[in-house]
Protein backbone atom coordinates (compact mmCIF):
# COMPACT_ATOMS: atom_id res chain seq x y z
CA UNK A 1 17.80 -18.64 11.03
CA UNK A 2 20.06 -16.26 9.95
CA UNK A 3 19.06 -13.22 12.75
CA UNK A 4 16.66 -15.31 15.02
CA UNK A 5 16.32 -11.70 16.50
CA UNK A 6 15.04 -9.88 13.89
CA UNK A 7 12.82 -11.94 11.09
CA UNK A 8 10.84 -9.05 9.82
CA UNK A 9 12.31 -6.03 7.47
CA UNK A 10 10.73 -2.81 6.34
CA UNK A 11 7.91 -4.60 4.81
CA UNK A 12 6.88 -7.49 6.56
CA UNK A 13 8.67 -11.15 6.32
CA UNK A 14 10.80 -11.78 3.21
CA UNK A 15 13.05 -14.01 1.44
CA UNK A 16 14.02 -16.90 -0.74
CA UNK A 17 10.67 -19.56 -0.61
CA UNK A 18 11.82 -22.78 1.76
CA UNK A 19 14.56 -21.32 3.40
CA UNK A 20 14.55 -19.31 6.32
CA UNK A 21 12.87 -17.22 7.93
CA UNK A 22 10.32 -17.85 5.01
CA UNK A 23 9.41 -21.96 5.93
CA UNK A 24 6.64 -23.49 6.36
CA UNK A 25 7.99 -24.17 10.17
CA UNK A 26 8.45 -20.08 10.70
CA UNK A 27 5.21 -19.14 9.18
CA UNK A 28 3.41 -21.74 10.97
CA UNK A 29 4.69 -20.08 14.18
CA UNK A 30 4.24 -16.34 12.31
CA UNK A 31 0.21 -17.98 12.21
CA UNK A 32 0.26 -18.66 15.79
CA UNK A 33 1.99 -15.76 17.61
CA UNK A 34 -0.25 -13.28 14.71
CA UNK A 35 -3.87 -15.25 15.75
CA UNK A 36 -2.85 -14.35 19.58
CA UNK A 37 -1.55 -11.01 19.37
CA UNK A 38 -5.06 -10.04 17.16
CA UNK A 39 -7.10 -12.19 19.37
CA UNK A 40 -5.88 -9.90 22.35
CA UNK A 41 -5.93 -6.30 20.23
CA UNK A 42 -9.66 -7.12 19.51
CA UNK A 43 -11.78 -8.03 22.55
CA UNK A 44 -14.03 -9.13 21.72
CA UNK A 45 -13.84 -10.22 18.07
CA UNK A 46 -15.21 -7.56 15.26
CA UNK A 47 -17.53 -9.92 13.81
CA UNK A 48 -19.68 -12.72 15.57
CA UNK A 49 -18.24 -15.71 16.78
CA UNK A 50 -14.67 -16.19 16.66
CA UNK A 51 -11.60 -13.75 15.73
CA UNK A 52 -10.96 -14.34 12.42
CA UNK A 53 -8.11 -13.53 10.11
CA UNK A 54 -8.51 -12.57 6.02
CA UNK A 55 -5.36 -14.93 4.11
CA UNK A 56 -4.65 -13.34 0.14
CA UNK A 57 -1.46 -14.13 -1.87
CA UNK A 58 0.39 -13.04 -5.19
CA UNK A 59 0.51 -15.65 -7.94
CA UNK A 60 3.76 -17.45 -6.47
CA UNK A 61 4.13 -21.02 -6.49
CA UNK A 62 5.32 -21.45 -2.75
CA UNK A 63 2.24 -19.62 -1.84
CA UNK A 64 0.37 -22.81 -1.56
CA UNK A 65 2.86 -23.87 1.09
CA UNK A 66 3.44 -20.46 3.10
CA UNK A 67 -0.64 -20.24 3.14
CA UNK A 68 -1.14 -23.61 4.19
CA UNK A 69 1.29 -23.12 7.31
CA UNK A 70 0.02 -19.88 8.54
CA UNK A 71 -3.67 -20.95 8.18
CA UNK A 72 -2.67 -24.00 10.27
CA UNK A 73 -1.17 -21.76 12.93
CA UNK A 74 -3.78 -19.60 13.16
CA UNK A 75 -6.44 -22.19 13.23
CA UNK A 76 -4.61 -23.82 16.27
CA UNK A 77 -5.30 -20.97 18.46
CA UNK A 78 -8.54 -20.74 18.02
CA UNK A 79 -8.76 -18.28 15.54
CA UNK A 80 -10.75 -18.44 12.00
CA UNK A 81 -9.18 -18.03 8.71
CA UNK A 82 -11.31 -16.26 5.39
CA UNK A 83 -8.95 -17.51 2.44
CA UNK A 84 -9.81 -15.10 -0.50
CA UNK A 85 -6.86 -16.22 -3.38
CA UNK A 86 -4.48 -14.67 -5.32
CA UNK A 87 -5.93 -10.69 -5.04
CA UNK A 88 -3.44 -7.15 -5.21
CA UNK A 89 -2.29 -6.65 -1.67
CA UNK A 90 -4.58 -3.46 -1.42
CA UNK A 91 -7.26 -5.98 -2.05
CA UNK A 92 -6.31 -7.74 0.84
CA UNK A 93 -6.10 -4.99 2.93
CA UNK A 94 -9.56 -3.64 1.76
CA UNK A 95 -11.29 -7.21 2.35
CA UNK A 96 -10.13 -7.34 5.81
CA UNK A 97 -12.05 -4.33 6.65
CA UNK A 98 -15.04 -5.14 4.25
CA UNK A 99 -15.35 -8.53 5.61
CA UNK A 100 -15.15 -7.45 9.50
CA UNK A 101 -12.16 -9.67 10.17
CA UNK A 102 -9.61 -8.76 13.05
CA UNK A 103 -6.04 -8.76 10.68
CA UNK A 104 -5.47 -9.21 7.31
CA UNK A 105 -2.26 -11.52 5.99
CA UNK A 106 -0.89 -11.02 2.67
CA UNK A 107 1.67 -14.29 1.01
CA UNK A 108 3.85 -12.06 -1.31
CA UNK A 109 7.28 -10.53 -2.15
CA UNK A 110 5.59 -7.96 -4.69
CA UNK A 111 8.38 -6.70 -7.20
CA UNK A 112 10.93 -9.88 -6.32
CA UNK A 113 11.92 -12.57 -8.76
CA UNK A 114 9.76 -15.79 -8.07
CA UNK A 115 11.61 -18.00 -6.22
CA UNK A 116 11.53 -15.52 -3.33
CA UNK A 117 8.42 -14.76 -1.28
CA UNK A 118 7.16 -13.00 1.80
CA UNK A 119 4.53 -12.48 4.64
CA UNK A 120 2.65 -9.22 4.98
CA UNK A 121 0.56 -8.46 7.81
CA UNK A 122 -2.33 -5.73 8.36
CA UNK A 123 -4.11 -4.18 10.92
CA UNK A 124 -7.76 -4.72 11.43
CA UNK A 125 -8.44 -1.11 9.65
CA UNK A 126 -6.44 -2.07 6.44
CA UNK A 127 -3.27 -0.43 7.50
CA UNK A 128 0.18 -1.83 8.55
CA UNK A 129 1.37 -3.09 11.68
CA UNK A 130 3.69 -0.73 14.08
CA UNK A 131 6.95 -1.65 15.39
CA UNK A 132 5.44 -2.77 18.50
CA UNK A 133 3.16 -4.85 17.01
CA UNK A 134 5.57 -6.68 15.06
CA UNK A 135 7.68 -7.33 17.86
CA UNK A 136 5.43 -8.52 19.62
CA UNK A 137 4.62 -11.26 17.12
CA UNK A 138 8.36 -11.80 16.48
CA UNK A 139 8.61 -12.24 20.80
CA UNK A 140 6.59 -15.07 20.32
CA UNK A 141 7.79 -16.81 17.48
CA UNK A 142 11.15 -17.08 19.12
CA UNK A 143 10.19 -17.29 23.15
CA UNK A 144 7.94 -20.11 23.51
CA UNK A 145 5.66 -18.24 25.49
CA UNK A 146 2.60 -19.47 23.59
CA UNK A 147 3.59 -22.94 23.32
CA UNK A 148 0.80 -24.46 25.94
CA UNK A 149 -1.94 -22.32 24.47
CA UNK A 150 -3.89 -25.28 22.73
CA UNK A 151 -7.58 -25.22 22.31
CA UNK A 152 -9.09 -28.35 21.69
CA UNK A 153 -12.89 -29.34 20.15
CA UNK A 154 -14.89 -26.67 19.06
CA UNK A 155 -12.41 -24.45 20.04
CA UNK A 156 -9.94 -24.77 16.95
CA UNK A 157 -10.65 -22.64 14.35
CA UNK A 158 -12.57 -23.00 10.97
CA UNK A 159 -11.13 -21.99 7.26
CA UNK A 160 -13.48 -21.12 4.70
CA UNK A 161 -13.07 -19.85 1.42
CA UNK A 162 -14.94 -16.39 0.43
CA UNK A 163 -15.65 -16.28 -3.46
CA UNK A 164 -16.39 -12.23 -3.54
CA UNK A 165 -13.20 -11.05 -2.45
CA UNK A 166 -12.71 -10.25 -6.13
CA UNK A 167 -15.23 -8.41 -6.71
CA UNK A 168 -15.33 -6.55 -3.42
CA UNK A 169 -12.28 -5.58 -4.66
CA UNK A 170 -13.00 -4.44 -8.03
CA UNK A 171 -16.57 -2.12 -6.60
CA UNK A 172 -14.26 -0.77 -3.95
CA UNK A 173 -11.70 0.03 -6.88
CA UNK A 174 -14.28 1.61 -9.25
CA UNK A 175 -16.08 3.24 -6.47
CA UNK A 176 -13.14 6.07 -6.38
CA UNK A 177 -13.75 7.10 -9.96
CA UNK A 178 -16.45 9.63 -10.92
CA UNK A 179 -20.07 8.04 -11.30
CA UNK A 180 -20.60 11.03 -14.31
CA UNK A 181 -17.28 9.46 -16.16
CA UNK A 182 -16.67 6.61 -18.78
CA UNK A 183 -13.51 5.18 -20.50
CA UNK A 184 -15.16 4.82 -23.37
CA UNK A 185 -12.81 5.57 -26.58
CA UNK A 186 -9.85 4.98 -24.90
CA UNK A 187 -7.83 2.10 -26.01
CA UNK A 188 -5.46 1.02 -22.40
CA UNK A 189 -2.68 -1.30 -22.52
CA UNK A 190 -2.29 -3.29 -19.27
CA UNK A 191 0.67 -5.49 -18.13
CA UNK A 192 -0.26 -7.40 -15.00
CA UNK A 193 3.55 -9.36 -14.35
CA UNK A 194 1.46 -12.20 -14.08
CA UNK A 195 1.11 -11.43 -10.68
CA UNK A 196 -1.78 -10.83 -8.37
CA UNK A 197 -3.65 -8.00 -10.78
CA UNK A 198 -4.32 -10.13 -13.38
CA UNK A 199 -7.93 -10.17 -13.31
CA UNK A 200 -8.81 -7.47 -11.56
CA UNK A 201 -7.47 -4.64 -13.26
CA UNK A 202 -8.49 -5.41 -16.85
CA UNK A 203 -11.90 -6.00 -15.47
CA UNK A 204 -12.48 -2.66 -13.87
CA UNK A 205 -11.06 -0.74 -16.75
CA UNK A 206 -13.47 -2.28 -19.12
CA UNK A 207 -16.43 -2.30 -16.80
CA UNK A 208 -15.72 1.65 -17.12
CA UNK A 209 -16.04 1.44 -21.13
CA UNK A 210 -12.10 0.96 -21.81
CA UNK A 211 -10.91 -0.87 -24.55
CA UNK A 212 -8.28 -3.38 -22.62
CA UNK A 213 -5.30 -5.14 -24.48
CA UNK A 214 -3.82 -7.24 -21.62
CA UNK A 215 -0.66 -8.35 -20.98
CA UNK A 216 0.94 -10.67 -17.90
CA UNK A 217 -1.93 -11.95 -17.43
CA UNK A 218 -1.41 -15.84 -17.32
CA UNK A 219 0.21 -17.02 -14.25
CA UNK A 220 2.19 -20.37 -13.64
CA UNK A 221 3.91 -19.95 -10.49
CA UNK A 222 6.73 -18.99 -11.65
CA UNK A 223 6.54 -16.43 -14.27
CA UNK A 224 6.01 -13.56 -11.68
CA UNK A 225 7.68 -9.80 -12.57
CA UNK A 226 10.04 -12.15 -15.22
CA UNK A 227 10.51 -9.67 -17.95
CA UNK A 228 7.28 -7.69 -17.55
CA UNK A 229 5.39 -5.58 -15.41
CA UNK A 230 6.31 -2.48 -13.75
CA UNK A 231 9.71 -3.90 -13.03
CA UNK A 232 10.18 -4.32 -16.75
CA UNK A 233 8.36 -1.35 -18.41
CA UNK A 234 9.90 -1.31 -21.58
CA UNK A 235 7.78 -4.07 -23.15
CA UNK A 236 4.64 -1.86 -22.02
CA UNK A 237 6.08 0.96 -23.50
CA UNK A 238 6.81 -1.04 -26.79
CA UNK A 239 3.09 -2.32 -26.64
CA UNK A 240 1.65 0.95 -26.16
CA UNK A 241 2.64 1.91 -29.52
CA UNK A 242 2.28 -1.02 -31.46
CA UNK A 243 -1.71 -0.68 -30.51
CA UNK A 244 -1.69 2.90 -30.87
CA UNK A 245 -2.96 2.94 -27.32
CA UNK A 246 -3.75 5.73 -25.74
CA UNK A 247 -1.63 5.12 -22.48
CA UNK A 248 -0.58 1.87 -20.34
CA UNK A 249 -0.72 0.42 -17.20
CA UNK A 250 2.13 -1.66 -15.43
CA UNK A 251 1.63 -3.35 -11.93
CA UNK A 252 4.03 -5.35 -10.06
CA UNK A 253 3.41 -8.94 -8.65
CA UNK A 254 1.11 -7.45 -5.95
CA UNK A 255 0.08 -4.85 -8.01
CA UNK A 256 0.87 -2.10 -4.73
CA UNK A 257 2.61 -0.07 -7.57
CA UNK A 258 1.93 1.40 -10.74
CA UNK A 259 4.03 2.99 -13.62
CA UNK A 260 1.95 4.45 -16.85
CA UNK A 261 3.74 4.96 -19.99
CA UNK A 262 2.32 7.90 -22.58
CA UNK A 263 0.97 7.84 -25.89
CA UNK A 264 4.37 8.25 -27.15
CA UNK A 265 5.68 5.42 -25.72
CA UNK A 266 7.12 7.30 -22.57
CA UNK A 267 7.24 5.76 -19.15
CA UNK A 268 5.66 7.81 -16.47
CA UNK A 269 6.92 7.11 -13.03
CA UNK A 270 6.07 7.64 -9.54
CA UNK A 271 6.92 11.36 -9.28
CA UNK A 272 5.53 11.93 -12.58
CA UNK A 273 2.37 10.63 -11.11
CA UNK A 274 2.47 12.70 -8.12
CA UNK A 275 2.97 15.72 -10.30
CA UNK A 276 0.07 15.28 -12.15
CA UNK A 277 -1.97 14.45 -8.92
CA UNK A 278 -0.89 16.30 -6.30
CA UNK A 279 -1.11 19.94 -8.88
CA UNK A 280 -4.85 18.71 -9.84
CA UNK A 281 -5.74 18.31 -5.85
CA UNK A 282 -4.24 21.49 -4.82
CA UNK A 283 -6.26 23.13 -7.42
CA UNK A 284 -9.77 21.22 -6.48
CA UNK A 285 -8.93 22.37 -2.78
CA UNK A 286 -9.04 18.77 -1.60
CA UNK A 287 -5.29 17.87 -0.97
CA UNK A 288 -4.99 17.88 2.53
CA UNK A 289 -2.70 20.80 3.82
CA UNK A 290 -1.69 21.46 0.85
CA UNK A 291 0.69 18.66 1.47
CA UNK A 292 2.42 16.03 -0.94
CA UNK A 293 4.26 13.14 1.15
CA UNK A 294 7.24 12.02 -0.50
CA UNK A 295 10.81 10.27 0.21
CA UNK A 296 13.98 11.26 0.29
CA UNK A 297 14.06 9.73 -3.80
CA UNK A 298 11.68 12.23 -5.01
CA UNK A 299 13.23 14.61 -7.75
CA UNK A 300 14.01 18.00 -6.27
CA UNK A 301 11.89 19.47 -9.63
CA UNK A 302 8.35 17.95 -7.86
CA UNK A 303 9.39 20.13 -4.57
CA UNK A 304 9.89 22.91 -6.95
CA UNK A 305 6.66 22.73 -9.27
CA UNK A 306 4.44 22.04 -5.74
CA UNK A 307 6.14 25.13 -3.96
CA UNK A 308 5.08 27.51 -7.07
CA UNK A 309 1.46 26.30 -7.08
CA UNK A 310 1.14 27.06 -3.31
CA UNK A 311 2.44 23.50 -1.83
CA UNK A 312 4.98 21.97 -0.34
CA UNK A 313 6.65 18.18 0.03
CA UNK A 314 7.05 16.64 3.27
CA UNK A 315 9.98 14.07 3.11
CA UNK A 316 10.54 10.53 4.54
CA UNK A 317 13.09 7.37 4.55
CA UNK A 318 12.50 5.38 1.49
CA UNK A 319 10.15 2.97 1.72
CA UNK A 320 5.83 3.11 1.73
CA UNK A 321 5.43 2.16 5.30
CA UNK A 322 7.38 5.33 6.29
CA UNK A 323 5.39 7.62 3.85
CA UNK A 324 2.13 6.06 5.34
CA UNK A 325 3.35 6.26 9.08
CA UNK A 326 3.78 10.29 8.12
CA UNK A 327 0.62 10.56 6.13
CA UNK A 328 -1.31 9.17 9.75
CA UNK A 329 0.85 10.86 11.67
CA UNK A 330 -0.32 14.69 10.33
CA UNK A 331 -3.11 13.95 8.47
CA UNK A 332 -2.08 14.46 4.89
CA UNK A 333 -4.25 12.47 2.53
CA UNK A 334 -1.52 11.84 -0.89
CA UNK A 335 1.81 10.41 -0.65
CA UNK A 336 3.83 7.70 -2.61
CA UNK A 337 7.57 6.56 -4.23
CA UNK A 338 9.29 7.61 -7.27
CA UNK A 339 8.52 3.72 -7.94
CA UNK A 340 4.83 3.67 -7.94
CA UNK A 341 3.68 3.21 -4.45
CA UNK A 342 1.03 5.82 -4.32
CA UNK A 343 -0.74 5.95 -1.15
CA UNK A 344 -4.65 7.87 -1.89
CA UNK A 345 -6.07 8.14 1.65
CA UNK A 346 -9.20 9.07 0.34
CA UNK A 347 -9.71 6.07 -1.11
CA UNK A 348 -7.61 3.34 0.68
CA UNK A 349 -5.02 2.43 3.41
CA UNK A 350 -2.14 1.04 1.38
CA UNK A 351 -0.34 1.81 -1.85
CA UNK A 352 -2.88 0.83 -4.54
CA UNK A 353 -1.58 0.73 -8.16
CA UNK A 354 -4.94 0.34 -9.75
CA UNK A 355 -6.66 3.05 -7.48
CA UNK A 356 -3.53 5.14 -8.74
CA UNK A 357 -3.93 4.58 -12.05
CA UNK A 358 -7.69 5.46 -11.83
CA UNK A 359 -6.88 8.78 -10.42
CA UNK A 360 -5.28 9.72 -13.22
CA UNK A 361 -7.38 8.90 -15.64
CA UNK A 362 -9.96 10.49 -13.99
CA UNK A 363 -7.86 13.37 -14.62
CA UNK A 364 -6.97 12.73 -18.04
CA UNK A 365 -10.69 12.46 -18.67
CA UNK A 366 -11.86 15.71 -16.57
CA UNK A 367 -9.47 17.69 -18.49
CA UNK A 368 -9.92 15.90 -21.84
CA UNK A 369 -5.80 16.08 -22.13
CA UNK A 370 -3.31 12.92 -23.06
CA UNK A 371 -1.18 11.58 -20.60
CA UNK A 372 1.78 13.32 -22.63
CA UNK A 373 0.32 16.68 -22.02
CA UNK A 374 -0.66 16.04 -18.73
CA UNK A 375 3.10 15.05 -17.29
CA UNK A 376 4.45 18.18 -18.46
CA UNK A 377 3.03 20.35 -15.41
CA UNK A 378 6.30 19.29 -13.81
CA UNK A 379 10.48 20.10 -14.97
CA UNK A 380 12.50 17.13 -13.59
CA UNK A 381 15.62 18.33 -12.31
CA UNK A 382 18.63 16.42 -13.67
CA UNK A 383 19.26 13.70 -11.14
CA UNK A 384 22.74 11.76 -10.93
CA UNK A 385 22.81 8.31 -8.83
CA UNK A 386 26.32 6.79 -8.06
CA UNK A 387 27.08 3.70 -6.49
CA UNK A 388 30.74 3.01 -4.66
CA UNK A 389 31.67 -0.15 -3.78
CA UNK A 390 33.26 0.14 -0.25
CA UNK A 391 35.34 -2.18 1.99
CA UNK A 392 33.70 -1.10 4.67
CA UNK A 393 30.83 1.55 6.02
CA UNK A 394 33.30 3.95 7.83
CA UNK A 395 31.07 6.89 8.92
CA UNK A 396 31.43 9.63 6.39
CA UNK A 397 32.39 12.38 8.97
CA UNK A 398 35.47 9.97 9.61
CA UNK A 399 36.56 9.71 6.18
CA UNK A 400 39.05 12.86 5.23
CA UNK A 401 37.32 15.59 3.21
CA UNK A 402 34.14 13.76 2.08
CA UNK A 403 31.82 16.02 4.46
CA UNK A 404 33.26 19.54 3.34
CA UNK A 405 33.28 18.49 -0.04
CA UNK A 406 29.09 17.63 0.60
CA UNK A 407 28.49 20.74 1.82
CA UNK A 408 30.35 22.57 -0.86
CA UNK A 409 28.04 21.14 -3.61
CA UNK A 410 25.08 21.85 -1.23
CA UNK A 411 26.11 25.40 -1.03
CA UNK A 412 26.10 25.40 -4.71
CA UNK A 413 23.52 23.64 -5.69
CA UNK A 414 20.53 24.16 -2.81
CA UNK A 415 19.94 27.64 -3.52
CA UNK A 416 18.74 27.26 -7.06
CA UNK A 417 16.60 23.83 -5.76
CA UNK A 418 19.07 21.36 -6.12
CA UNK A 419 19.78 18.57 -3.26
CA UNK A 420 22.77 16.37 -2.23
CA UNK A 421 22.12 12.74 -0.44
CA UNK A 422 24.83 10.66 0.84
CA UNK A 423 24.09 7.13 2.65
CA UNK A 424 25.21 3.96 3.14
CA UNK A 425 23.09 0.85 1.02
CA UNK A 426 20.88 -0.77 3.94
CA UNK A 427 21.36 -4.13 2.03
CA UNK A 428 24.58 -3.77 0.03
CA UNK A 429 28.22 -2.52 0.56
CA UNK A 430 28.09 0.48 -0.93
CA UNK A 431 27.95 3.84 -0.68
CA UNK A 432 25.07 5.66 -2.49
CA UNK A 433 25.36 9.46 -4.00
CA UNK A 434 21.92 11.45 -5.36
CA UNK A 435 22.62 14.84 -6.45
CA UNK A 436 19.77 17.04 -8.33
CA UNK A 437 20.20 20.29 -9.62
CA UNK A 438 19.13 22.38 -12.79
CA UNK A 439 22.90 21.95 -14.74
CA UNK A 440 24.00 18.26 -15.43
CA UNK A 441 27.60 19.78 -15.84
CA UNK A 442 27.86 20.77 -11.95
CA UNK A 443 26.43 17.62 -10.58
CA UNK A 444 28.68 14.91 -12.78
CA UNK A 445 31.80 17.52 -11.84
CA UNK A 446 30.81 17.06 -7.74
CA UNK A 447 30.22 13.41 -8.10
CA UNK A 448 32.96 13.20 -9.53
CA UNK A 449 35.12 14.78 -6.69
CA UNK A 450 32.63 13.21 -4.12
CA UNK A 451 32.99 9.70 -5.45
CA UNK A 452 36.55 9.69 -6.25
CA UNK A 453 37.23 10.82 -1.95
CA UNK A 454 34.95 7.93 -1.16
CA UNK A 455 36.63 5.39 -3.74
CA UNK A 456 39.92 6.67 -2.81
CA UNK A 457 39.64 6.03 1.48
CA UNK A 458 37.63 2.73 1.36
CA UNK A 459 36.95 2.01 -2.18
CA UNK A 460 36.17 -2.00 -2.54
């Protein structure tokens, strides 16, 4: 393995399908350490009988092998399995709970190309494992200290398959959307990256009177997030307008995220969607602490437009789990990613692109506005992104100049709302720059001189 230290990243276990840590070998360990450490958490089991464990998946080919492995694991200490298909990883997190079980296990790699593919674990109450949880489970995988745990007879576990999941799903889904409300008249254009949303998405927008033109929705195992989806949103956009639609949807594989694109053709993002969401829920009173929960990625202009309507942003590393660990921590009930993970509290324990997407048309239909009218209760700040190559990640107060010249263009830029964010790529060899500010001349002059310090000590 290539850290047999460390197998599991920000979100659970990912990688390339058949090689490692994502085998058949590792997740058929993954089963068994996951089936103990639950077994143990939950004395005794939620539901009668034995501990059990929910298994859902994305539409990827090697999910056949990844679930086979970790059911087999999991069965082998004693522990049932519910398999419930190919259902949005919300769904799986929401079935786990419905359903009583003691963890729920998700096969996917959400937004990656196919050929990769991952292994996503929850809680027994639908959220995400903690640190020590995972490595705990990681402990075991590698130390052997399970290995004479065998139950034998009527001791090994059962699998069965539940045929509701799906719709479990789609009532919880519709369930957060007014009663008094329709879609009715509205013509939606969904792509579904022939992922894990395929069917249930279209079916709750036209069980609430939509008019549905779907897209992505024929999986083969392979054609997962290629060219569509919310990782390709121009193709929705294009779509949108060819059917004179009156806005559309895009999930990725696990349909966790959600971008919308306008009447116009106009691709709403994350923040765009937290705009519109977060204003609407300070106004009804019901955002808790008058709180938004966003990353460090967020445009400075949704701090600004919260701040004037009597808000504020709270700010986190990139990445869901951190937005959700916050959201717990203090009680805030909204929070999400500039790329579509919005996290509804309210409603669910996970980022839930159909949920999201529901919340704003509730909106849309409340206020009887189009999506086009609706996004512009926000000003984006201009936003430049740069990306160095380096040699190597010298720490930036080490590097001659780069600091002072930071706080320079946060001295100018800060007190008119503008931000500066300097970091090291977790994954790559490079050096990432985000400045925002309200004049696009001052920020490409500082990243210039920013940059061009950076390029010039350790430039690749």
């Amino acid at each position: 393995m290539s850290d047999p230290k460390r197998i599991f990243g920000t979100d659970g276990v990912r990688g390339t399908a058949n090689i490692e840590p994502v085998t058949a070998e590792t997740a058929l360990k993954l089963g068994r350490a996951a089936a103990h450490v639950f077994k143990n958490l939950n004395q005794p089991a939620r539901g009668r009988g034995k501990h059990k464990i929910v298994i859902g998946k994305d539409t990827r080919l090697s999910g056949y092998l990844l679930e086979n492995a970790i059911s087999s694991g999991i069965l082998s200490m004693g522990v049932d399995v519910l398999f419930i298909g190919p259902l949005p990883t919300p769904g799986v997190a929401y079935v786990t709970r419905s359903l009583r079980a003691d963890a729920g296990i998700v096969i996917t790699a959400s937004h990656n190309p196919y050929a990769d593919n991952g292994i996503k674990f929850f809680r027994a109450d639908g959220y995400k494992l903690d640190d020590k949880i995972e490595d705990e489970i990681e402990n075991l995988v590698f130390n052997g200290g399970i290995e004479n745990i065998r139950p034998t007879a009527d001791e090994i576990g059962k699998a069965v398959r539940i045929d509701d999941a799906l719709g479990r799903y789609i009532e919880f889904a519709k369930a957060g959307f007014p009663k008094n409300l329709t879609l009715e008249n509205l013509r939606i254009v969904v792509d579904c990256a022939h992922g894990a949303a395929y069917k249930s998405t279209p079916c709750v927008l036209r069980e609430l009177g939509a008019e549905v033109i779907v897209y992505g929705n024929h999986p083969d195992g392979m054609n997962i997030n290629r060219g569509c989806g919310s990782m390709h949103p121009d193709h929705l956009c294009a779509k949108v307008v060819e059917h004179r639609a009156h806005l559309g949807i895009a999930h990725d594989g696990d349909a966790d995220r959600v971008l919308l694109c306008d009447e116009a053709g106009r691709l709403i993002d994350g923040d765009d969607i937290m705009a519109i969401v977060a204003l609407d829920m300070l106004g009804q009173k019901t955002l808790a602490e008058n709180t938004l929960v966003a990353t460090v990625m967020s445009n400075a202009g949704l701090e600004a437009a919260l701040r004037s309507a009597g808000g504020r942003i709270v700010r986190t590393a990139v990445g869901d789990k951190h937005v959700i660990d916050e959201m717990l921590k203090n009680g805030f009930n909204l929070g999400g990613e500039q790329s579509g993970h919005l996290i509804f509290r309210d409603f669910g324990t996970t980022g839930d692109g159909l949920v999201a997407a529901l919340q704003v048309l509730r909106i849309l239909r409340t206020k009887e506005t189009p999506l086009s009218q609706l996004v512009k209760c926000w000003t984006r700040f201009p936003q430049r992104v740069e990306n160095v190559r380096v040699r190597e990640k010298i720490p930036f107060e080490k590097l001659d100049g780069v600091l002072e010249l930071v706080s320079s263009a946060e001295a100018e830029l800060k007190p008119a709302g503008g931000r500066v964010l300097l970091r090291y790529s977790g994954t790559e060899p490079k050096a990432r720059l985000l400045l925002e500010g309200r004049e696009a001349k001052t920020l490409d002059q500082w990243s210039a001189k920013i940059c061009g310090a950076i390029q010039k000590q350790i430039g690749a």
